[in-house]
Protein backbone atom coordinates (compact mmCIF):
# COMPACT_ATOMS: atom_id res chain seq x y z
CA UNK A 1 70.76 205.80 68.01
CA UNK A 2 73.85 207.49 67.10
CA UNK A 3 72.37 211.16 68.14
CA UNK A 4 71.21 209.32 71.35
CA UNK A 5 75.02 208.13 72.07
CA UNK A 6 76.48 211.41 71.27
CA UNK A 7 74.15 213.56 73.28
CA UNK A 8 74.61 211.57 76.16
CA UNK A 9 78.55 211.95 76.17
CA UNK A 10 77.43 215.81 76.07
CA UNK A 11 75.78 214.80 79.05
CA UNK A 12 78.55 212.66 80.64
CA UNK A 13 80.72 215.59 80.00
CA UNK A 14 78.86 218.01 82.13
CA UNK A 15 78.39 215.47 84.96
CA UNK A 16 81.98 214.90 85.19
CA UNK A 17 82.86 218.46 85.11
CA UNK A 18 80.77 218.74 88.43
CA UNK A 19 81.60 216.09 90.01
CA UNK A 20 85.53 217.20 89.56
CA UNK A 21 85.82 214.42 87.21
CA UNK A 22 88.42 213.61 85.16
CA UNK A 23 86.89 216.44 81.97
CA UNK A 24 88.33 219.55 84.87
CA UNK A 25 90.56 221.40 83.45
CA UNK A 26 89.93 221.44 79.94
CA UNK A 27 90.05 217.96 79.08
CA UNK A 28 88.45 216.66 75.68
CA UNK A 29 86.67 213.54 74.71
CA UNK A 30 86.54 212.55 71.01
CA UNK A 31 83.57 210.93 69.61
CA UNK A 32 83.25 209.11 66.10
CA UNK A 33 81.07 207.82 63.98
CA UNK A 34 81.44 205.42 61.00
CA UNK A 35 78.89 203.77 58.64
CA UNK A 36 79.09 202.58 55.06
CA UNK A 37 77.72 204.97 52.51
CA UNK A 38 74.33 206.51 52.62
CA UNK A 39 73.51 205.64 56.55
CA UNK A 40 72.52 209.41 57.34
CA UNK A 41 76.48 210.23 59.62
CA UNK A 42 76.03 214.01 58.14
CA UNK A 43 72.15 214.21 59.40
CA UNK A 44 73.07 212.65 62.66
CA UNK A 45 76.18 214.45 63.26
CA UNK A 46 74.52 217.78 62.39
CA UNK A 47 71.69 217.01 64.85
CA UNK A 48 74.31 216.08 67.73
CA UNK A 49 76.30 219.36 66.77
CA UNK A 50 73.12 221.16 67.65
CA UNK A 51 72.78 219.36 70.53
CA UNK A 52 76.00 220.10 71.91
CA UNK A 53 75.54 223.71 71.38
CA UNK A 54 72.57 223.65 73.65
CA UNK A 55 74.98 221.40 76.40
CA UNK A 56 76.80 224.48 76.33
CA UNK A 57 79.61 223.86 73.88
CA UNK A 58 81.44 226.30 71.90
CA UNK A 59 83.68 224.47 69.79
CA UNK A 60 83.23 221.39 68.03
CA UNK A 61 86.14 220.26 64.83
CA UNK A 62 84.41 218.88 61.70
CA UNK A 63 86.75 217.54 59.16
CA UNK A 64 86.39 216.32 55.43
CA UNK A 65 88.54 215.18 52.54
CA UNK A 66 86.20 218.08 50.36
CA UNK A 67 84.82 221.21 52.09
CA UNK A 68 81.53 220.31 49.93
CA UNK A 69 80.94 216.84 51.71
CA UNK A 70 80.01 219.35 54.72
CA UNK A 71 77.09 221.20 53.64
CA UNK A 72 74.09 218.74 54.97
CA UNK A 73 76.09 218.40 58.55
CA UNK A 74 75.67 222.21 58.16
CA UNK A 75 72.19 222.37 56.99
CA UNK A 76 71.28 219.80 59.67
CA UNK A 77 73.12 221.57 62.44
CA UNK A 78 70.89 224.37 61.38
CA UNK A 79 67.51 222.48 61.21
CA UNK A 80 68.59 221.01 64.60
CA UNK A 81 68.61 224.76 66.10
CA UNK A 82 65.47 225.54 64.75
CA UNK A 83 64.16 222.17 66.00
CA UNK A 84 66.00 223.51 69.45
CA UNK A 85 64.17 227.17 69.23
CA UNK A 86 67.47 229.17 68.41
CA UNK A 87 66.85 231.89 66.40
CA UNK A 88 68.93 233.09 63.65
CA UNK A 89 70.46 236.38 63.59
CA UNK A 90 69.36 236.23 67.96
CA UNK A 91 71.33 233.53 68.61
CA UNK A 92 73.43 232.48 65.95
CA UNK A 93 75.04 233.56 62.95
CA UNK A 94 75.82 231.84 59.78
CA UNK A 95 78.30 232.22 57.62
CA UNK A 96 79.43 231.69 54.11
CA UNK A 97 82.65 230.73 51.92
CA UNK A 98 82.05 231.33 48.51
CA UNK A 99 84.51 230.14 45.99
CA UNK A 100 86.71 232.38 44.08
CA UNK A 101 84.63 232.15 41.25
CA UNK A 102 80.94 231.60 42.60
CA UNK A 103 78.83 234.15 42.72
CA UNK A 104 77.40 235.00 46.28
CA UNK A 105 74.53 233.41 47.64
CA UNK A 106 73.13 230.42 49.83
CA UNK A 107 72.80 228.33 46.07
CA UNK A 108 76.30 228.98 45.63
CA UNK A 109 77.97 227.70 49.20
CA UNK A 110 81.05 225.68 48.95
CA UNK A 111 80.48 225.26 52.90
């Protein structure tokens, strides 16, 4: 339900935007979601940040008391793209920050 909501305020956006709505000239909306531990927020919010890359958005801010609580919006976002048919490498990129003293690799991501 909560990818539902979000997707359709992607929606809502775009509407508005044509219709000279109030979203002209560069407004922002903020969405949030809250649940108590263990409700699947980082699978649903990586899902809706895949589905407002394919609304057309460009920039989304994701924030986090730890960089590590991130990874599985990440890996979702990512699984949402592939769900999407984006193509890594074609239409995306991903990147990496290792820690100082991690070795490199995909085992090894802080975020």
């Amino acid at each position: 339900r909560a990818v539902l909501t979000f997707l359709e305020a992607c929606a809502d956006r775009d509407k508005k935007a044509d219709d000279g709505g109030p979203l002209t000239g560069g407004g922002h909306t903020t969405v949030s979601l809250t649940a108590p531990r263990g409700r699947g927020k980082s699978a649903a919010l990586g899902l809706c940040l895949a589905g407002a890359v394919s609304f057309g958005f460009r920039s989304a801010v994701v924030t986090a008391p730890e960089p590590e609580n991130l990874v599985s919006v990440f890996q979702f976002l990512v699984e949402g793209l592939k769900a999407l048919k984006y193509q890594e490498h074609y239409d995306y990129t991903l990147g990496y920050n290792y820690g100082a003293d991690e070795k490199a690799g995909r085992d090894n991501t802080k975020c």
